[in-house]
N, C-alpha and C. Protein backbone atom coordinates (compact mmCIF):
# COMPACT_ATOMS: atom_id res chain seq x y z
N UNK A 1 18.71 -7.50 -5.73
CA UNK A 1 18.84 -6.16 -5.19
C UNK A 1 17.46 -5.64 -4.80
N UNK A 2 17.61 -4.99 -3.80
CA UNK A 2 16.08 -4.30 -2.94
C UNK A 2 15.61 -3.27 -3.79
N UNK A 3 14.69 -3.42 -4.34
CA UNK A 3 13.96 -2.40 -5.00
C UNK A 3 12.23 -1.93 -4.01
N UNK A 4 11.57 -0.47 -4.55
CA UNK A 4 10.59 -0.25 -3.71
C UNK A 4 9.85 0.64 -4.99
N UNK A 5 8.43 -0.25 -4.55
CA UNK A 5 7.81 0.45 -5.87
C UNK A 5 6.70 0.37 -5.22
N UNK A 6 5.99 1.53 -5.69
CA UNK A 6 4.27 1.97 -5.74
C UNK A 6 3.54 2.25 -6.69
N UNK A 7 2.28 1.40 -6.34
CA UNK A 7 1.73 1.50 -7.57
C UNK A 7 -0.03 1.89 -7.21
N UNK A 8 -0.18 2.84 -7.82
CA UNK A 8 -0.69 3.91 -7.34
C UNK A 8 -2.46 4.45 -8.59
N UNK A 9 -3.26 4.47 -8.48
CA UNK A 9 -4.03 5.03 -9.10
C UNK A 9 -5.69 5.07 -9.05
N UNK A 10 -6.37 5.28 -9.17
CA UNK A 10 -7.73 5.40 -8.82
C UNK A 10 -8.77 3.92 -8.28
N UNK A 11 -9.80 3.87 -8.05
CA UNK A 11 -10.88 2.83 -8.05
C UNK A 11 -11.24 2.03 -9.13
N UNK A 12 -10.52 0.78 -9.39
CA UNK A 12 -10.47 -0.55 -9.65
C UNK A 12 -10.06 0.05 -11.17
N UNK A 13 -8.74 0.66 -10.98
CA UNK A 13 -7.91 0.84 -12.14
C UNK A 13 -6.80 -0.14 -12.35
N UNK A 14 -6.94 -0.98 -11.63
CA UNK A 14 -6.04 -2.29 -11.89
C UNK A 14 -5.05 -2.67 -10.73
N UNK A 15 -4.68 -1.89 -10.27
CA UNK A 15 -3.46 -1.24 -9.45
C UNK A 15 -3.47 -2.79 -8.46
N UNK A 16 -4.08 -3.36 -7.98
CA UNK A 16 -3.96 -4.50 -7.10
C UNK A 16 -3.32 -5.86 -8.54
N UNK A 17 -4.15 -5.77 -9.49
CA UNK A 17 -3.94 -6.90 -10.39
C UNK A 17 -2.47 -6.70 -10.77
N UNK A 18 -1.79 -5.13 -11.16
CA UNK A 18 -0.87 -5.15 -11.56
C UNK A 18 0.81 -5.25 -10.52
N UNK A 19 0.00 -4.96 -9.68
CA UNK A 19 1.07 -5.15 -8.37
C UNK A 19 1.24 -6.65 -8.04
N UNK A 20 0.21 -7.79 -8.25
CA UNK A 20 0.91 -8.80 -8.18
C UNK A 20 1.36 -9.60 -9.65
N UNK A 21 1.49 -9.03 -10.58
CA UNK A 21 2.18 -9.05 -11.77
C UNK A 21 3.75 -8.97 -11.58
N UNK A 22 3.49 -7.86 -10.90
CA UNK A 22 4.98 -7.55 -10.41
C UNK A 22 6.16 -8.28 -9.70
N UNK A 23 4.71 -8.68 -8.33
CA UNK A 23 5.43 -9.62 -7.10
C UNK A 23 5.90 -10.56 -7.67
N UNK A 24 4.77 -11.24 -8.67
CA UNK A 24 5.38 -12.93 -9.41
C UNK A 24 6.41 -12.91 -10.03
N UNK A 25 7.38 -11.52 -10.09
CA UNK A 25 8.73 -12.15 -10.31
C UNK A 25 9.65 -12.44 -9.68
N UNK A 26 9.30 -12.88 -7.86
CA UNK A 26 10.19 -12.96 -7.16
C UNK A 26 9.60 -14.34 -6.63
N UNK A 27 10.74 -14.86 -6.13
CA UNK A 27 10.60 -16.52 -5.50
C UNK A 27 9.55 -16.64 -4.48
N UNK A 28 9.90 -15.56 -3.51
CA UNK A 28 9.18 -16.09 -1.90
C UNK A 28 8.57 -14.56 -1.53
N UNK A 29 7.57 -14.73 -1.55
CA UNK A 29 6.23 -13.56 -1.71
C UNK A 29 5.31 -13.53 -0.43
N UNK A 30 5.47 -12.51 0.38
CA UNK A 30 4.33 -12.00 1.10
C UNK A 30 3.53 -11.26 1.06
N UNK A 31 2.47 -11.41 1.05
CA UNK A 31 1.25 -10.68 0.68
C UNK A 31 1.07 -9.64 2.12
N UNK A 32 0.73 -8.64 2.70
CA UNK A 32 0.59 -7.66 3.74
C UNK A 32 -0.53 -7.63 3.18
N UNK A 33 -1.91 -8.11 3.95
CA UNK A 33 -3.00 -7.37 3.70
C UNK A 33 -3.78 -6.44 4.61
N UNK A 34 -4.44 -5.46 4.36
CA UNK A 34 -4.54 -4.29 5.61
C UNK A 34 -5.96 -4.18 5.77
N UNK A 35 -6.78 -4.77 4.71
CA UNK A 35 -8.38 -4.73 4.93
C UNK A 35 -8.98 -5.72 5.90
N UNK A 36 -9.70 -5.25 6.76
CA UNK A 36 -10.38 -5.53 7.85
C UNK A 36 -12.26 -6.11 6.72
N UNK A 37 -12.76 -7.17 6.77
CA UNK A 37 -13.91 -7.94 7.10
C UNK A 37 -15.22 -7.13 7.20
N UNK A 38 -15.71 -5.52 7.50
CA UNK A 38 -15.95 -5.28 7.93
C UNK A 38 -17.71 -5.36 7.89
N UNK A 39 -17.24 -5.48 5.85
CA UNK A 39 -19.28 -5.72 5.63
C UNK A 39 -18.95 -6.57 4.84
N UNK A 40 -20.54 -6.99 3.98
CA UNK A 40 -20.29 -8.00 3.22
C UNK A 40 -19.82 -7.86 1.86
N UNK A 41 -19.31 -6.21 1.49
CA UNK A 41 -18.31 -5.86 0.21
C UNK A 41 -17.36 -5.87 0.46
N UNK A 42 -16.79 -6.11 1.60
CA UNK A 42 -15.63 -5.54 1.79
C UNK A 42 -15.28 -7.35 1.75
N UNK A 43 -15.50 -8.08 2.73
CA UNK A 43 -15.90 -9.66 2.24
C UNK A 43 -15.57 -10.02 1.52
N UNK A 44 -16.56 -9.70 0.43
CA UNK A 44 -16.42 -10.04 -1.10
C UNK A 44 -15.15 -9.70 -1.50
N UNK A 45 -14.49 -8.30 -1.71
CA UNK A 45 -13.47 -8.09 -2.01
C UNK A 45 -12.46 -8.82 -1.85
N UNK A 46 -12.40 -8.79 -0.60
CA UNK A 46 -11.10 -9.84 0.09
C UNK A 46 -10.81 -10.92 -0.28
N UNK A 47 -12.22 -11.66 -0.68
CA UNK A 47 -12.41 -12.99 -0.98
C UNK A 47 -11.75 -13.11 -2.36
N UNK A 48 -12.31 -12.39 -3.61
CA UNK A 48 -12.00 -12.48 -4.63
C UNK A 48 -10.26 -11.75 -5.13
N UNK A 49 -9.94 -11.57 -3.97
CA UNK A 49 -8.49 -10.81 -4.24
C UNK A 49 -7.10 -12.21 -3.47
N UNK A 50 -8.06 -12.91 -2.33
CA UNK A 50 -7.61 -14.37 -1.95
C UNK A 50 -7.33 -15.07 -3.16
N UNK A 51 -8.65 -15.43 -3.92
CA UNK A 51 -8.71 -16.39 -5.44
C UNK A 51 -7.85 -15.45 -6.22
N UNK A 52 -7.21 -14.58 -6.54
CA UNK A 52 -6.43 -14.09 -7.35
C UNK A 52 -4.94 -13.95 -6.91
N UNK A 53 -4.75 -14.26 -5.66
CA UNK A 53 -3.28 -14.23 -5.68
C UNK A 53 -2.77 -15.88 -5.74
N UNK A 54 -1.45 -16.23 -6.04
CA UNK A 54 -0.97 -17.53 -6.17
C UNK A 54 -1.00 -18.42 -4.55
N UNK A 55 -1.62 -19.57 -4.55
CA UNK A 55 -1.52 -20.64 -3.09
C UNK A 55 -0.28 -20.27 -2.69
N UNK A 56 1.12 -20.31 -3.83
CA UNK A 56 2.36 -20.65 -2.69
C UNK A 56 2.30 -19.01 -2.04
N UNK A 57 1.79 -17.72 -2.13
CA UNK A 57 2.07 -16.81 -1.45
C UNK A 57 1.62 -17.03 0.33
N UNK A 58 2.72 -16.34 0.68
CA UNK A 58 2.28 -16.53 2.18
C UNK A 58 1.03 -14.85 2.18
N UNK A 59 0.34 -15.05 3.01
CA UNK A 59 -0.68 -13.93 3.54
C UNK A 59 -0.46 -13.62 5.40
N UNK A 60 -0.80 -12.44 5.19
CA UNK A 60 -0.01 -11.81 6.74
C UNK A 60 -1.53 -10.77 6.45
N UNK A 61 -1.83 -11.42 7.75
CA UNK A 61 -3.12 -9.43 8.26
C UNK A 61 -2.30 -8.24 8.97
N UNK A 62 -2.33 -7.66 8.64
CA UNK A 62 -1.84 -6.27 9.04
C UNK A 62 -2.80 -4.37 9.17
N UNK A 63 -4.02 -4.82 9.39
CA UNK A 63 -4.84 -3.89 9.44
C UNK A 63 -4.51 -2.49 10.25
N UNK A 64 -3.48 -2.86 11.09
CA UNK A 64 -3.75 -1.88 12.14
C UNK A 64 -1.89 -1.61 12.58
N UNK A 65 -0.82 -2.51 12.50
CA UNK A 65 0.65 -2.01 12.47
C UNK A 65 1.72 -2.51 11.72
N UNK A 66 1.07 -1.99 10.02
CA UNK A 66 2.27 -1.98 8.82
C UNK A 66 3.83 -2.31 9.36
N UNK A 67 4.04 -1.13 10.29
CA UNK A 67 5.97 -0.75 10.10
C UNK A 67 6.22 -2.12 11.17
N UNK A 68 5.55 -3.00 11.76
CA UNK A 68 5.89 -4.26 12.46
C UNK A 68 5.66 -5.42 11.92
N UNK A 69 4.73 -5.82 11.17
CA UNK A 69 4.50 -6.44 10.12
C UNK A 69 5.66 -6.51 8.81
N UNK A 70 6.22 -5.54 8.41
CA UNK A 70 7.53 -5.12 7.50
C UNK A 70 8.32 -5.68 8.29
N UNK A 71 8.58 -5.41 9.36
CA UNK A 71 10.33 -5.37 9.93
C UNK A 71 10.36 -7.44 10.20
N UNK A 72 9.13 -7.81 10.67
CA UNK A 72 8.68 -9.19 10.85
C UNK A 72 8.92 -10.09 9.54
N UNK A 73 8.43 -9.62 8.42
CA UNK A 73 8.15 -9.92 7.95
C UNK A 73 9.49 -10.48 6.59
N UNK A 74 9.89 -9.05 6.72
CA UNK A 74 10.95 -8.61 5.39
C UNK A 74 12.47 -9.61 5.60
N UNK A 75 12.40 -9.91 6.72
CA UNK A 75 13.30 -10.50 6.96
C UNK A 75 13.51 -12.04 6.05
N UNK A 76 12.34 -13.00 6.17
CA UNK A 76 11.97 -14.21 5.25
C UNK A 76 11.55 -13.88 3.70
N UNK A 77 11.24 -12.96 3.50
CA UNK A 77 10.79 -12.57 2.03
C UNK A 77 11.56 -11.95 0.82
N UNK A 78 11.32 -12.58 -0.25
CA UNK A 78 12.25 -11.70 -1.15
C UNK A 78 11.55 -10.58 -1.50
N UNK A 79 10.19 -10.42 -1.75
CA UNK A 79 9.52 -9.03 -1.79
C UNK A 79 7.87 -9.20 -0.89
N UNK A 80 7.91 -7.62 -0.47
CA UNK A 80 6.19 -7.60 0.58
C UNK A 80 5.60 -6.89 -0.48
N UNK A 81 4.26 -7.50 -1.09
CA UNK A 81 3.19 -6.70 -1.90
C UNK A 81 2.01 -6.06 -0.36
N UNK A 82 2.04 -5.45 -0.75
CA UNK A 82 1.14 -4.31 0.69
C UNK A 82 0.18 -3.85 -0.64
N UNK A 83 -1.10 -4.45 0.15
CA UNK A 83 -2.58 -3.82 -0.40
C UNK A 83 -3.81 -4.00 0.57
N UNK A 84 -3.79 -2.20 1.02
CA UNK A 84 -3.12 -1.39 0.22
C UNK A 84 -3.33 -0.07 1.48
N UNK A 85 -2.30 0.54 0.85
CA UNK A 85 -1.80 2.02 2.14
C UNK A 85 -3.40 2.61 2.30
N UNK A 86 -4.50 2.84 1.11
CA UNK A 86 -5.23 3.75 1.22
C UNK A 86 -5.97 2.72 2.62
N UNK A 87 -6.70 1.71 2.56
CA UNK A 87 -6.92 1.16 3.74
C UNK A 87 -6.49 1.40 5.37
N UNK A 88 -5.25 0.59 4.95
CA UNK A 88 -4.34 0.88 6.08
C UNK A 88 -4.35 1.97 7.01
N UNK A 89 -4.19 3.17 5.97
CA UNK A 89 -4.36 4.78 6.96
C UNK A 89 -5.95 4.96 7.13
N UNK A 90 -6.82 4.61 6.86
CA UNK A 90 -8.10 4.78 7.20
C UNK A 90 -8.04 3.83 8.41
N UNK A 91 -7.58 2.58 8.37
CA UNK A 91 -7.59 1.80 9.60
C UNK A 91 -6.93 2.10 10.96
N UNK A 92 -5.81 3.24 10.56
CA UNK A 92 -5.27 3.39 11.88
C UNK A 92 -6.01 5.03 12.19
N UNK A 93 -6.21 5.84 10.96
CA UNK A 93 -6.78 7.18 11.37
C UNK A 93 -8.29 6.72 12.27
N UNK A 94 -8.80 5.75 12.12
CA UNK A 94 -10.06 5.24 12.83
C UNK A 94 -9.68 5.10 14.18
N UNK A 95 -8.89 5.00 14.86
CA UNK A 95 -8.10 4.57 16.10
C UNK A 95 -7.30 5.49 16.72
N UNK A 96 -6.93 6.46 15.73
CA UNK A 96 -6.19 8.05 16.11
C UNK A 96 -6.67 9.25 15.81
N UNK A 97 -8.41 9.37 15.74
CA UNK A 97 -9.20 10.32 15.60
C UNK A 97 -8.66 11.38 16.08
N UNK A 98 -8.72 11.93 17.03
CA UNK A 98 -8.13 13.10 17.71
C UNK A 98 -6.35 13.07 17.68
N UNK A 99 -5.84 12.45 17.28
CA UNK A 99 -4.27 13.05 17.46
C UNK A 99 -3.67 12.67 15.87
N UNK A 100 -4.14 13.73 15.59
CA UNK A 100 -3.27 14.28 13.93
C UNK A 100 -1.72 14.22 14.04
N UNK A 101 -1.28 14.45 14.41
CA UNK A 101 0.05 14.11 15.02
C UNK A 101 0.84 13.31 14.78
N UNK A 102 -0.21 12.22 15.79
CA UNK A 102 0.54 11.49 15.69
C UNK A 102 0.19 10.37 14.28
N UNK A 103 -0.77 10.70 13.98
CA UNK A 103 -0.89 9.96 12.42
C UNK A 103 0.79 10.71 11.46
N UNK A 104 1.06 11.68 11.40
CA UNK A 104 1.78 12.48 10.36
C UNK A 104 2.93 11.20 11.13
N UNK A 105 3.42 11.83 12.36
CA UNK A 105 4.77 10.94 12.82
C UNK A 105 4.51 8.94 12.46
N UNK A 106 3.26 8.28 12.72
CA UNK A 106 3.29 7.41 11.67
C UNK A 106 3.46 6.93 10.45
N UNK A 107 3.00 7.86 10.09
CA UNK A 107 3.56 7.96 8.14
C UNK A 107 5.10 8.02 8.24
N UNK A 108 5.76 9.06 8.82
CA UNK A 108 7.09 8.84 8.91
C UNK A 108 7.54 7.54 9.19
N UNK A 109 7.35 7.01 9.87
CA UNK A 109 6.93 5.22 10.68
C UNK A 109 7.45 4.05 9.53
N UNK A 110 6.05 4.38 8.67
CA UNK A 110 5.82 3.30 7.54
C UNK A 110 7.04 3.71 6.66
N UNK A 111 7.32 5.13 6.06
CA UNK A 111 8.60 5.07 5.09
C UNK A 111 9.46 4.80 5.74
N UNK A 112 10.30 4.44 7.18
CA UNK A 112 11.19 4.49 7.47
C UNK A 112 10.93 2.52 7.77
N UNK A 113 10.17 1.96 7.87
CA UNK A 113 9.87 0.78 7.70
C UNK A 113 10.43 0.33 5.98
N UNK A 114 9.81 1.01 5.18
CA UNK A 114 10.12 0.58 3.40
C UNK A 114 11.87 0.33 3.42
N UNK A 115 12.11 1.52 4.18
CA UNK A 115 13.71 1.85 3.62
C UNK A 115 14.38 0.46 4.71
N UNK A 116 13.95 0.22 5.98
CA UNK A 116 14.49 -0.89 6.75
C UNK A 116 14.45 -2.07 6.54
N UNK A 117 13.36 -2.58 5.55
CA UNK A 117 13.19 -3.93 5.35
C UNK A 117 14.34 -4.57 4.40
N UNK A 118 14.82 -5.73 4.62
CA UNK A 118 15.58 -6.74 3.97
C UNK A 118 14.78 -6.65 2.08
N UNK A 119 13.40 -7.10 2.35
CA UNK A 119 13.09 -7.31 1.21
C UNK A 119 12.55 -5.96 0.40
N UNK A 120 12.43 -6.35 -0.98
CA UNK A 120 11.50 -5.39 -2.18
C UNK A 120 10.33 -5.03 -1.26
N UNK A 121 9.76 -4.28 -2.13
CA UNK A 121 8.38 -3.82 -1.36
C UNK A 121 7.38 -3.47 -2.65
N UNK A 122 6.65 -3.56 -2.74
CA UNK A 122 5.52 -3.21 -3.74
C UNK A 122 4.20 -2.41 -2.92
N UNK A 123 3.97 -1.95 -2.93
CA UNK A 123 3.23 -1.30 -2.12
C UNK A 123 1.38 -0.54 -3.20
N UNK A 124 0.51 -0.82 -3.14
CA UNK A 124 -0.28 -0.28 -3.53
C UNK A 124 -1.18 0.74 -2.84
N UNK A 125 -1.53 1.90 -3.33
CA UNK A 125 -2.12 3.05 -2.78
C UNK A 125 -3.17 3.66 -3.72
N UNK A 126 -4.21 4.40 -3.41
CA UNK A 126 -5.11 5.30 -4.03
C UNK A 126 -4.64 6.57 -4.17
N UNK A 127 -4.79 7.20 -5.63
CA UNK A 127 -4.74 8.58 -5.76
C UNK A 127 -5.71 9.39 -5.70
N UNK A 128 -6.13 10.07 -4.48
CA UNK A 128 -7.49 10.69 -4.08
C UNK A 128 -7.34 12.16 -4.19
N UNK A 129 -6.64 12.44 -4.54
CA UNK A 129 -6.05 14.19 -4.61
C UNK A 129 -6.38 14.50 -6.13
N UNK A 130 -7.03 14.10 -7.35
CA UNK A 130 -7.45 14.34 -8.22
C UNK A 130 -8.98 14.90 -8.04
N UNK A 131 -9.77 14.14 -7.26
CA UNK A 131 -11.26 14.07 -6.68
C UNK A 131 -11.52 15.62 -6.62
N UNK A 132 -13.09 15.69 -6.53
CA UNK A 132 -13.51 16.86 -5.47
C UNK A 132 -13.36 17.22 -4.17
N UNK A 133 -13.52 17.96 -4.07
CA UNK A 133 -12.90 18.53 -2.66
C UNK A 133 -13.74 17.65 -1.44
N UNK A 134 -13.29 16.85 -0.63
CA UNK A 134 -14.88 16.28 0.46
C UNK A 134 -15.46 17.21 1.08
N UNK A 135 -16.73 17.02 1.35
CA UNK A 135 -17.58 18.07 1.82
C UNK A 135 -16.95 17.84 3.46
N UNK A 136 -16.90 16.86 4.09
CA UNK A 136 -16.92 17.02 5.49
C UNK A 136 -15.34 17.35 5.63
N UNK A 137 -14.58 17.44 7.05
CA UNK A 137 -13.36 17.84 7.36
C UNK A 137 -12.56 16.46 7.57
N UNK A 138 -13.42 15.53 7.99
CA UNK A 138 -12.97 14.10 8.14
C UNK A 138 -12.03 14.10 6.77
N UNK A 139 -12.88 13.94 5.74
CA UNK A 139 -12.48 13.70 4.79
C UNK A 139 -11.71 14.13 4.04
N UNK A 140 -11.52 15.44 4.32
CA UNK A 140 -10.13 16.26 4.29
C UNK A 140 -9.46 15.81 4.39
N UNK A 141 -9.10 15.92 5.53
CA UNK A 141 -8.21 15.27 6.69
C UNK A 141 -7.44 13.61 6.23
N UNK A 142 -8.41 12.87 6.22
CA UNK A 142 -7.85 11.54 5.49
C UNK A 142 -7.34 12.03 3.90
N UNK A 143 -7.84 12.74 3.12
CA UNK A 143 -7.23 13.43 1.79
C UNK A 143 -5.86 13.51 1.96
N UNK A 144 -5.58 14.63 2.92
CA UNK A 144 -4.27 15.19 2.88
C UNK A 144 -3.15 14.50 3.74
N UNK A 145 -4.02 13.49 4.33
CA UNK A 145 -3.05 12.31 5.19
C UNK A 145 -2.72 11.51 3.87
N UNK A 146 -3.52 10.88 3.27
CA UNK A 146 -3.35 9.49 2.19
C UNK A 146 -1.98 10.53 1.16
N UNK A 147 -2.65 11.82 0.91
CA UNK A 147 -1.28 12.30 0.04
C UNK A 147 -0.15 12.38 0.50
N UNK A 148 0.28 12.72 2.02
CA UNK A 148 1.49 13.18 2.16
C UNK A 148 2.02 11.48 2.54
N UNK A 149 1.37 10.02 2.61
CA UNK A 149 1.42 9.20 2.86
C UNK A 149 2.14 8.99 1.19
N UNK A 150 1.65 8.49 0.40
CA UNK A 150 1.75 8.85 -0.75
C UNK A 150 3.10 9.39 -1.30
N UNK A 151 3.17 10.97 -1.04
CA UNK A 151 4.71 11.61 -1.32
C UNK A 151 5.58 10.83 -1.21
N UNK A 152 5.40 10.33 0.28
CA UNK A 152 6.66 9.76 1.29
C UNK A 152 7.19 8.57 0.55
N UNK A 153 6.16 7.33 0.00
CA UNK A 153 6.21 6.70 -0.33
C UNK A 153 6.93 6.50 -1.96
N UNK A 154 6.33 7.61 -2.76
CA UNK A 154 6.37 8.08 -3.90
C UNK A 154 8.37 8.34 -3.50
N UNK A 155 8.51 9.16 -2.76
CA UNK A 155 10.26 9.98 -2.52
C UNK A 155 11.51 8.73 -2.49
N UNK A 156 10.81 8.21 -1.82
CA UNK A 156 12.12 7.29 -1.21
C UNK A 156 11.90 5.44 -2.57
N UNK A 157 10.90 5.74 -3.28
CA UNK A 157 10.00 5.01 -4.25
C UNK A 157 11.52 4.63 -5.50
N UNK A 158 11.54 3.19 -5.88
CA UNK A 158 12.49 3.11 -7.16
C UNK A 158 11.62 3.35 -8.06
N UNK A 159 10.64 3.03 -7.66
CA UNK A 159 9.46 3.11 -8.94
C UNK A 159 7.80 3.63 -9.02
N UNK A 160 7.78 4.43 -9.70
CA UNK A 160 6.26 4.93 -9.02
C UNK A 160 5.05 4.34 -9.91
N UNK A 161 4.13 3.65 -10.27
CA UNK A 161 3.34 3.42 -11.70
C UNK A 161 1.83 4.31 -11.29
N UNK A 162 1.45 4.78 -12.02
CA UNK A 162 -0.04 5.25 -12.05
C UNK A 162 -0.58 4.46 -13.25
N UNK A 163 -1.77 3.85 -12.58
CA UNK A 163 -2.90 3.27 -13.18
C UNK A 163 -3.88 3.55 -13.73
N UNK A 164 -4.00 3.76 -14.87
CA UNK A 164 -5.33 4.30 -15.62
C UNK A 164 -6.01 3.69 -16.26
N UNK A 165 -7.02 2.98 -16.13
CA UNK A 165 -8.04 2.66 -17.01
C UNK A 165 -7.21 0.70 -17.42
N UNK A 166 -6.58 0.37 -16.08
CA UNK A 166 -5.89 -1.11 -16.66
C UNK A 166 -4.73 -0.83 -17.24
N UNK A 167 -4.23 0.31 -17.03
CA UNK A 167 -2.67 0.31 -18.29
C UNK A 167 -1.72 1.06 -17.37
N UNK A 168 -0.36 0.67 -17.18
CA UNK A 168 0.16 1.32 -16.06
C UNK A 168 1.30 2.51 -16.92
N UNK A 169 0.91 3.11 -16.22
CA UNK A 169 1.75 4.51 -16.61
C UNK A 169 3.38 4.53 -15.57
N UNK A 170 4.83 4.98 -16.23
CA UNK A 170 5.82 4.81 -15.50
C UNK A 170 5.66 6.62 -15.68
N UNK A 171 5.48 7.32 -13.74
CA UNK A 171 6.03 8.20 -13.00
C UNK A 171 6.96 8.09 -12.92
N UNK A 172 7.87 7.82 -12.45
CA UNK A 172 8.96 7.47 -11.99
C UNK A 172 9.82 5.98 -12.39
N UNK A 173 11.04 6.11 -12.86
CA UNK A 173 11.37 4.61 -12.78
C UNK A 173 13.22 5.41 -12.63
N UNK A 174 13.67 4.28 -12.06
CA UNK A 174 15.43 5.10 -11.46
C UNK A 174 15.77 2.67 -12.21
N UNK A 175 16.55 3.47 -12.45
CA UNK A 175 17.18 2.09 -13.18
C UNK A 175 18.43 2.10 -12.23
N UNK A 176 18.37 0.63 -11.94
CA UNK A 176 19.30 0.12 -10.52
C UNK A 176 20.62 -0.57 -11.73
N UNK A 177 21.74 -0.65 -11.36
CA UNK A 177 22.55 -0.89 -11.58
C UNK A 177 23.08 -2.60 -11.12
């Protein structure tokens, strides 16, 4: 049965390690990854998040169109681990600077992608709405995008986990029948 879970919580609170904890209980696993190469941390990251997932997973780049990647994808898979949304919307808000818009009607996009796919979904995201306020408007702006990204995800969500400190906290859990 299709389940959809997010797992959700601050900077290197586990939230990637525990999301493929999760995936490994399903047979045939796609990895959605959304980070772009861009320096040599970001590199690194990638690299060491490669050595941590299992060989038989398949890997899919998806930096720049999630809800096509899903619909592609979900079809062969018993569950998509997506890491991770906070990326992702920085990768496409980089490309849709000026039309706020149409970022919001994308977000609609991606949840209506979760709810269409054949397979589970695991989805990992940052909780940045705890933080200080950003000084610039950019950063606003990506704030209150990643949250209402977030909600959406969180609403239509079987399962929500927040990550603290390596230990996952159950927000939300709806027990499937």
């Amino acid at each position: 049965m299709k389940t959809i879970a997010l797992v959700i919580g601050g900077a290197r609170s586990g939230k990637s390690w525990y999301a493929q904890q999760l995936a490994a209980e399903f047979k045939k696993v796609t990895f959605i990854a959304t980070a772009q190469p861009a320096d040599a941390d970001m590199r690194r990251k990638i690299a060491t998040h490669r050595e941590e997932r299992p060989a038989a997973w398949k890997t899919v780049e998806a930096p720049m169109d999630l809800p096509a990647a899903m619909r592609k994808e979900g079809a062969k898979a018993d569950v998509l681990l997506i890491d991770c949304l906070t990326v992702y919307l920085a990768n496409v808000m980089g490309i849709k600077r000026t039309e706020l818009q149409r970022c919001h009607t994308h977000i609609l996009q991606i949840g209506e992608a979760f709810q269409s796919t054949a397979a589970s979904v695991i989805a990992v995201s940052n909780e940045v709405g705890s933080g200080i306020v950003p000084a610039y408007r950019s950063g606003r702006i990506y704030r209150d995008l990643l949250g209402q990204l977030n909600q959406e995800i969180a609403k239509i969500a079987d399962r929500v986990i927040l990550m603290v400190a390596g230990l996952p906290l159950a927000v939300k859990e709806q027990r499937v029948s």
